[in-house]
PDB file of N, CA and C in Angstrom:
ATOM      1  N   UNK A   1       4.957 -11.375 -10.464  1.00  0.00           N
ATOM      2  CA  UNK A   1       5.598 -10.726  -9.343  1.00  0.00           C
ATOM      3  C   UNK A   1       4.668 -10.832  -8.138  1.00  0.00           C
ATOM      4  N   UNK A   2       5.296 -11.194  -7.045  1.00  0.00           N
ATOM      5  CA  UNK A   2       4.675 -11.526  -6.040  1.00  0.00           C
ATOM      6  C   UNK A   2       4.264 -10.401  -4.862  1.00  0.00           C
ATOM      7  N   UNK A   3       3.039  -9.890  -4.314  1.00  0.00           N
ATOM      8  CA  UNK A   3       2.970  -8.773  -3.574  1.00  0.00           C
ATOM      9  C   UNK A   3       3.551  -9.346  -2.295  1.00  0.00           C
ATOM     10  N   UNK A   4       4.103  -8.595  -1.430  1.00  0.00           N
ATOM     11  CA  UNK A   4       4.955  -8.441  -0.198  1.00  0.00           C
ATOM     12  C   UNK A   4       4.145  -7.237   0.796  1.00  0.00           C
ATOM     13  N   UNK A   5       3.237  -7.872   1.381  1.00  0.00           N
ATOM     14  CA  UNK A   5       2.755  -6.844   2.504  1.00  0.00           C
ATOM     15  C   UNK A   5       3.771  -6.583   4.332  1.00  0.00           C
ATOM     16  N   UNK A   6       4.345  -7.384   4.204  1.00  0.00           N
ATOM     17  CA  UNK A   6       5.097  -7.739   5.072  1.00  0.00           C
ATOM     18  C   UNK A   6       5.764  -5.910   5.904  1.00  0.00           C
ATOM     19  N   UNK A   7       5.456  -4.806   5.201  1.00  0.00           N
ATOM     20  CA  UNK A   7       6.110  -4.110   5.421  1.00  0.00           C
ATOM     21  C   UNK A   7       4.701  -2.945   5.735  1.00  0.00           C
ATOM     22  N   UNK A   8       3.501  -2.911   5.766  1.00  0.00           N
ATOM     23  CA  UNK A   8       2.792  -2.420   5.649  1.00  0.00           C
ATOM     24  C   UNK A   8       2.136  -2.759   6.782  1.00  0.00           C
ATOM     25  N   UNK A   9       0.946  -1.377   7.487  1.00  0.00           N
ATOM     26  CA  UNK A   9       0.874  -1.213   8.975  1.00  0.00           C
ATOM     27  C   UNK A   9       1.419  -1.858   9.846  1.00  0.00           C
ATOM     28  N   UNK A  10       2.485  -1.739   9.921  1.00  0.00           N
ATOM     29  CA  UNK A  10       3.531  -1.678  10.612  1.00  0.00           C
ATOM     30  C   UNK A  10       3.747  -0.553  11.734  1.00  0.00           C
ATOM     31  N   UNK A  11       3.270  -0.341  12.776  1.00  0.00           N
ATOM     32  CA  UNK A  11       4.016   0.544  13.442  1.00  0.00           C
ATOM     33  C   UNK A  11       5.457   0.743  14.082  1.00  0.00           C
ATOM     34  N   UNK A  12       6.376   1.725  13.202  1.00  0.00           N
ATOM     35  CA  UNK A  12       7.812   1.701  13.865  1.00  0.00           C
ATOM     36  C   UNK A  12       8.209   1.971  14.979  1.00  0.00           C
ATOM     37  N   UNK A  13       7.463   2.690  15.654  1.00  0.00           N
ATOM     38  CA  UNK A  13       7.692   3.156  17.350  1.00  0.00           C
ATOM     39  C   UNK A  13       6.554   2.412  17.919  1.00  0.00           C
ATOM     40  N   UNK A  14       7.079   1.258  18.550  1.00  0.00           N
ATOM     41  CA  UNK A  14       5.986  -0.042  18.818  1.00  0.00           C
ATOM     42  C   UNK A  14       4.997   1.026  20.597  1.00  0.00           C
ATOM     43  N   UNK A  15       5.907   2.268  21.112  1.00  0.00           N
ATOM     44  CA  UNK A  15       5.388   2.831  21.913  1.00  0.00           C
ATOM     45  C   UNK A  15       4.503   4.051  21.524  1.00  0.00           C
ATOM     46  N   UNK A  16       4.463   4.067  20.201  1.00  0.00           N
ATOM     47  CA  UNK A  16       2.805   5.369  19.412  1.00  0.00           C
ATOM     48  C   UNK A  16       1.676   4.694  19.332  1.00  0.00           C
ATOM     49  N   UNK A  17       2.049   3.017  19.219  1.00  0.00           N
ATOM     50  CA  UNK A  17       0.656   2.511  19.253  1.00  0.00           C
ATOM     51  C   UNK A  17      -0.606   2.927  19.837  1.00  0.00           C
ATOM     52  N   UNK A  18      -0.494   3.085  20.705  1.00  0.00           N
ATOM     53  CA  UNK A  18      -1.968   3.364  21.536  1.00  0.00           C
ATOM     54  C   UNK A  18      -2.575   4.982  21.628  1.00  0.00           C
ATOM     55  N   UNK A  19      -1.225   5.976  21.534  1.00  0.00           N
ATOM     56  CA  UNK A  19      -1.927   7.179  21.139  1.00  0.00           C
ATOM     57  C   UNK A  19      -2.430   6.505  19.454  1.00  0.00           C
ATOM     58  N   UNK A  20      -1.798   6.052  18.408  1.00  0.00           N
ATOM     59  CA  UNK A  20      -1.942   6.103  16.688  1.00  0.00           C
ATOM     60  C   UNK A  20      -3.624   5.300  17.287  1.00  0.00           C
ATOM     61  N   UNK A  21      -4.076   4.851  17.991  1.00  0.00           N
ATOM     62  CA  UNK A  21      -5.333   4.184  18.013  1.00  0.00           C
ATOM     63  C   UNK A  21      -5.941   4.690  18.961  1.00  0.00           C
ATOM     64  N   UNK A  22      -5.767   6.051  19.867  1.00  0.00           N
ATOM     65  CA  UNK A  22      -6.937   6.502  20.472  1.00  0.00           C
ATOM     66  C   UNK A  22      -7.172   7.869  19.475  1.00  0.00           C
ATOM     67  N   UNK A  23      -6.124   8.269  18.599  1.00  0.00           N
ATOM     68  CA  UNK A  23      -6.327   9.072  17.537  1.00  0.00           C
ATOM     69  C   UNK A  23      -6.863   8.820  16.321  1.00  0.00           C
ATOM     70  N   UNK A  24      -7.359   7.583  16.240  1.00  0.00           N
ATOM     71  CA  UNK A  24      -7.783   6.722  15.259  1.00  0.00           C
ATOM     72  C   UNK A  24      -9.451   6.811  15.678  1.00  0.00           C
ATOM     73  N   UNK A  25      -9.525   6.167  16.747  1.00  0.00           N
ATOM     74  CA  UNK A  25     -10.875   6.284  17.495  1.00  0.00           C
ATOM     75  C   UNK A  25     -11.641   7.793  17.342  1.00  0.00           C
ATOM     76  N   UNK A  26     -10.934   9.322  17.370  1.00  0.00           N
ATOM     77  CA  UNK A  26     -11.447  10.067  17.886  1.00  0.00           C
ATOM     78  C   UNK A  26     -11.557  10.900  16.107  1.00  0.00           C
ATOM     79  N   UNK A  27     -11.148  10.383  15.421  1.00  0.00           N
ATOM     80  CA  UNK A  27     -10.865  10.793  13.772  1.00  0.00           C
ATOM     81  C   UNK A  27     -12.248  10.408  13.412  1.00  0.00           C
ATOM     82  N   UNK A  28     -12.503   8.550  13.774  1.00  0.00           N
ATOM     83  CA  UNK A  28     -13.650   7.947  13.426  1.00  0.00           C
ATOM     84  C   UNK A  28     -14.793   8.395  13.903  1.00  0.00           C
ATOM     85  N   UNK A  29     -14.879   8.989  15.260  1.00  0.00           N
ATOM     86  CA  UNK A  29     -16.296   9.520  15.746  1.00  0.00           C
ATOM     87  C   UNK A  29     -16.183  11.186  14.993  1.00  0.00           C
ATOM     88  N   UNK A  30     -15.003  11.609  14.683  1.00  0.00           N
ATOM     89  CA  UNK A  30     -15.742  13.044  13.855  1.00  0.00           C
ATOM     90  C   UNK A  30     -16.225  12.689  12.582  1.00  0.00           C
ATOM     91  N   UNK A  31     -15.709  11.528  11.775  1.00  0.00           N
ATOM     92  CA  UNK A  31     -16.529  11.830  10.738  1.00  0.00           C
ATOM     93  C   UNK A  31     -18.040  10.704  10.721  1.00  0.00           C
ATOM     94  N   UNK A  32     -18.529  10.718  11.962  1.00  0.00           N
ATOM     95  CA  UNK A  32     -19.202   9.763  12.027  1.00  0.00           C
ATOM     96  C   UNK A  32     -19.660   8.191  12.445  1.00  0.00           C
ATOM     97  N   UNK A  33     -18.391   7.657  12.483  1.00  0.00           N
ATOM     98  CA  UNK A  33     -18.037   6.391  12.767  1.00  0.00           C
ATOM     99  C   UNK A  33     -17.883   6.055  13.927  1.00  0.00           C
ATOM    100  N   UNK A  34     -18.920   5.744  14.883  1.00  0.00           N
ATOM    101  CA  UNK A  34     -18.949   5.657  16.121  1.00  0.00           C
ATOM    102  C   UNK A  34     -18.689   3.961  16.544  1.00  0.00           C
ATOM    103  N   UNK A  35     -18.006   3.623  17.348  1.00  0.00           N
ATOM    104  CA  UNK A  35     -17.564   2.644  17.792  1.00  0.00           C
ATOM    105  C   UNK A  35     -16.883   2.095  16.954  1.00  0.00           C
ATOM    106  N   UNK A  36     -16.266   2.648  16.579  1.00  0.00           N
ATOM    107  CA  UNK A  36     -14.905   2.018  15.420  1.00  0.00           C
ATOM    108  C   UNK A  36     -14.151   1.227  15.761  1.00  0.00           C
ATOM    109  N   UNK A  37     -13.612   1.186  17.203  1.00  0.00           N
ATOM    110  CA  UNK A  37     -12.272   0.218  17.104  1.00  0.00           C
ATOM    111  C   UNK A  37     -13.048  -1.058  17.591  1.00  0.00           C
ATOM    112  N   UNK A  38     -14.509  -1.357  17.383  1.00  0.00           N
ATOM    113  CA  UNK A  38     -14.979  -2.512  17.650  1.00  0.00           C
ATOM    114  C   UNK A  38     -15.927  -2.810  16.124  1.00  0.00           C
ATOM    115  N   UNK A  39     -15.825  -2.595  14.819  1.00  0.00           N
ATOM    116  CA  UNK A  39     -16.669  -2.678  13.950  1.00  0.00           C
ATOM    117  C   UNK A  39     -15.920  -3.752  13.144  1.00  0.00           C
ATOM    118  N   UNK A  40     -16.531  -4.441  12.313  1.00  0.00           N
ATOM    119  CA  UNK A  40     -15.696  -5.194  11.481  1.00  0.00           C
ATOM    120  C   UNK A  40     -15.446  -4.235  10.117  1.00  0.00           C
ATOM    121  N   UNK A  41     -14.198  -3.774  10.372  1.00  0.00           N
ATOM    122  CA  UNK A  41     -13.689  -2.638   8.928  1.00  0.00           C
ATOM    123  C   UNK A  41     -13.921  -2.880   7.402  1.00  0.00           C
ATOM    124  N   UNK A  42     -14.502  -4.646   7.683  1.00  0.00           N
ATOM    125  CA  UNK A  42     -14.484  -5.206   6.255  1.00  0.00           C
ATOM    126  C   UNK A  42     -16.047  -4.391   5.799  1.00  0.00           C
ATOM    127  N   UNK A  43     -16.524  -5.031   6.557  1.00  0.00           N
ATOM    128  CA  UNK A  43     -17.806  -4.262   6.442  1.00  0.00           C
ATOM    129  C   UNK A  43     -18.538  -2.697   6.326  1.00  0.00           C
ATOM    130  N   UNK A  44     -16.877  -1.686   6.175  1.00  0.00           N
ATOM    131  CA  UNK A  44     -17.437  -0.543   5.568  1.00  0.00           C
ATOM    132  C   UNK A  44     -16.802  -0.287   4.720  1.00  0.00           C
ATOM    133  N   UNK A  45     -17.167   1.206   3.967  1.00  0.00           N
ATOM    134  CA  UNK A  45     -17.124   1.200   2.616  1.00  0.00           C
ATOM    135  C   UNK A  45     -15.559   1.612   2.841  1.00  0.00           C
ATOM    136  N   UNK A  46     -14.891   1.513   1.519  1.00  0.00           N
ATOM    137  CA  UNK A  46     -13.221   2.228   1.123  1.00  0.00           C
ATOM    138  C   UNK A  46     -13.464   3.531   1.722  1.00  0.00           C
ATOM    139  N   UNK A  47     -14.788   4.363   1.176  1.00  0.00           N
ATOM    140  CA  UNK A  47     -14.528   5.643   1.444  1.00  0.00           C
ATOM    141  C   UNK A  47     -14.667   6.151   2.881  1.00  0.00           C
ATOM    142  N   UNK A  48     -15.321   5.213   3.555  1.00  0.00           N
ATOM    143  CA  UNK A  48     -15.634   6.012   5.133  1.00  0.00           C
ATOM    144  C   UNK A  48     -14.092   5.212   5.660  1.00  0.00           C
ATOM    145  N   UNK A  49     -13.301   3.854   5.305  1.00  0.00           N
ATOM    146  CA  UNK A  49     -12.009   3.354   6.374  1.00  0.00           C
ATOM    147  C   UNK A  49     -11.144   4.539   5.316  1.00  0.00           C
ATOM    148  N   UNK A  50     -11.129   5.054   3.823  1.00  0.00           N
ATOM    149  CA  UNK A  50      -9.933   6.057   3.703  1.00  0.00           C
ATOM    150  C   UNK A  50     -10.388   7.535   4.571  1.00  0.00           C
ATOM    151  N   UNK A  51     -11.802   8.017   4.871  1.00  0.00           N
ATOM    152  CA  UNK A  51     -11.831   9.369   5.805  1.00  0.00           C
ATOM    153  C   UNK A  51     -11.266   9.232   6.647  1.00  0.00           C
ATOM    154  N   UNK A  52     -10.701   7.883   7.839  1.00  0.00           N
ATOM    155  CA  UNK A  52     -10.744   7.513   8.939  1.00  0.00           C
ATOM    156  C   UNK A  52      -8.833   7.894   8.795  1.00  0.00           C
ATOM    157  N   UNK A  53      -8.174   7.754   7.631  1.00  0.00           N
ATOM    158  CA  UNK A  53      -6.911   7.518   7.628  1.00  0.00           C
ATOM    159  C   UNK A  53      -6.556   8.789   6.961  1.00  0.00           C
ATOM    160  N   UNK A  54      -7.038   9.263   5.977  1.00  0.00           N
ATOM    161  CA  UNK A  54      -6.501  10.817   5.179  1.00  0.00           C
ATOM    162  C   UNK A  54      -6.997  11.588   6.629  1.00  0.00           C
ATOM    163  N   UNK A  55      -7.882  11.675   7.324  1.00  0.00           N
ATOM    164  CA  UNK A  55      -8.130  12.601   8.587  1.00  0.00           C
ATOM    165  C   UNK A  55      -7.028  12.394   9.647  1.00  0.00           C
ATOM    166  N   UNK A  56      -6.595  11.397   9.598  1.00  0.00           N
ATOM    167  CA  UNK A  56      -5.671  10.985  10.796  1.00  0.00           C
ATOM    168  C   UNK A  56      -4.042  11.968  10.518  1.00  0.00           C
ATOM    169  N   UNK A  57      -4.028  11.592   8.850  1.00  0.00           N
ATOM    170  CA  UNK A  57      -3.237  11.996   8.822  1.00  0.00           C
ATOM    171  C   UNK A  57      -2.711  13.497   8.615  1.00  0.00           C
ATOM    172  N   UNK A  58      -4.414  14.163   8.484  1.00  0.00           N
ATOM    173  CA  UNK A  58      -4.674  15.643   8.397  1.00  0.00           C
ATOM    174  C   UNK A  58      -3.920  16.340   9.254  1.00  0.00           C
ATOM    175  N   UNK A  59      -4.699  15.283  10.772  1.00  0.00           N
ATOM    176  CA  UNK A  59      -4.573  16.114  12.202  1.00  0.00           C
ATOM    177  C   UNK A  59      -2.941  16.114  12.434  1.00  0.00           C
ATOM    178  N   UNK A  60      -2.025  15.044  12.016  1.00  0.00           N
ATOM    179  CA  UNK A  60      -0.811  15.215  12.381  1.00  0.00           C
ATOM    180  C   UNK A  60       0.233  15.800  11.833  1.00  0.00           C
ATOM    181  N   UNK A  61      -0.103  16.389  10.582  1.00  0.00           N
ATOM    182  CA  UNK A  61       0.171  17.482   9.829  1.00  0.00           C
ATOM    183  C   UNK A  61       0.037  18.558  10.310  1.00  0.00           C
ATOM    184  N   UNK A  62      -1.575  19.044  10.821  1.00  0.00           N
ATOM    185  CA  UNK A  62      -1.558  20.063  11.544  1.00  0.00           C
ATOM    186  C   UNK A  62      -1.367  20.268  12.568  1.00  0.00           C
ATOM    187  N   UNK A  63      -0.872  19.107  13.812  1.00  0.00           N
ATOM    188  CA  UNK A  63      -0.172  18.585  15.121  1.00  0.00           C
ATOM    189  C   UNK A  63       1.700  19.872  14.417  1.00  0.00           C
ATOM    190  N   UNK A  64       2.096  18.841  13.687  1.00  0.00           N
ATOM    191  CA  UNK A  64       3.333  19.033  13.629  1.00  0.00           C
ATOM    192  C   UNK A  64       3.881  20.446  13.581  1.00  0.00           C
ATOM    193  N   UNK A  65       2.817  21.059  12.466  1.00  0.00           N
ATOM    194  CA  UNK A  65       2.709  22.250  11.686  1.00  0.00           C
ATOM    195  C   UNK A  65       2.789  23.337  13.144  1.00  0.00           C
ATOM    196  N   UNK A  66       2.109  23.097  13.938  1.00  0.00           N
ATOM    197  CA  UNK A  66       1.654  24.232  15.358  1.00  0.00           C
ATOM    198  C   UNK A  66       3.058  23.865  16.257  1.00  0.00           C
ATOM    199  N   UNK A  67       3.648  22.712  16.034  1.00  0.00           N
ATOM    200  CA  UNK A  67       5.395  22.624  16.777  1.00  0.00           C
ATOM    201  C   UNK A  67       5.941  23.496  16.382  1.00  0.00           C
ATOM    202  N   UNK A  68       6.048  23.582  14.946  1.00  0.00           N
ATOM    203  CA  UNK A  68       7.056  24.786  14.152  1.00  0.00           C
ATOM    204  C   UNK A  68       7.143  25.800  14.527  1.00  0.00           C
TER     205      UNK A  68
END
């Protein structure tokens, strides 16, 4: 069976892009990761690019959560 990435980071609202990556940027300098959107990602570990993405997705949980 053949993997199909074709559907993966994908952004659907091609106009969140640039907040989803200055919120990306500002995730990476809290947990450390300073100059992130210029690093080669290959070159860090799973666990510091998954803090960068479970945090991202912390903050918009708790974004959404404070709409309610």
């Amino acid at each position: 069976m053949s993997s199909n990435n074709s559907g993966r980071n994908r952004t659907l609202v091609p106009e969140a892009r640039q907040g989803l990556n200055r919120l990306k940027t500002e995730v990476a300098s809290e947990v450390g990761l300073n100059d992130y959107e210029n690093q080669d990602k290959g070159n860090l570990t799973s666990r510091q690019n998954g803090s960068v993405g479970g945090y991202m997705v912390k903050h918009m949980i708790e974004s959404y959560e404070q709409q309610l």
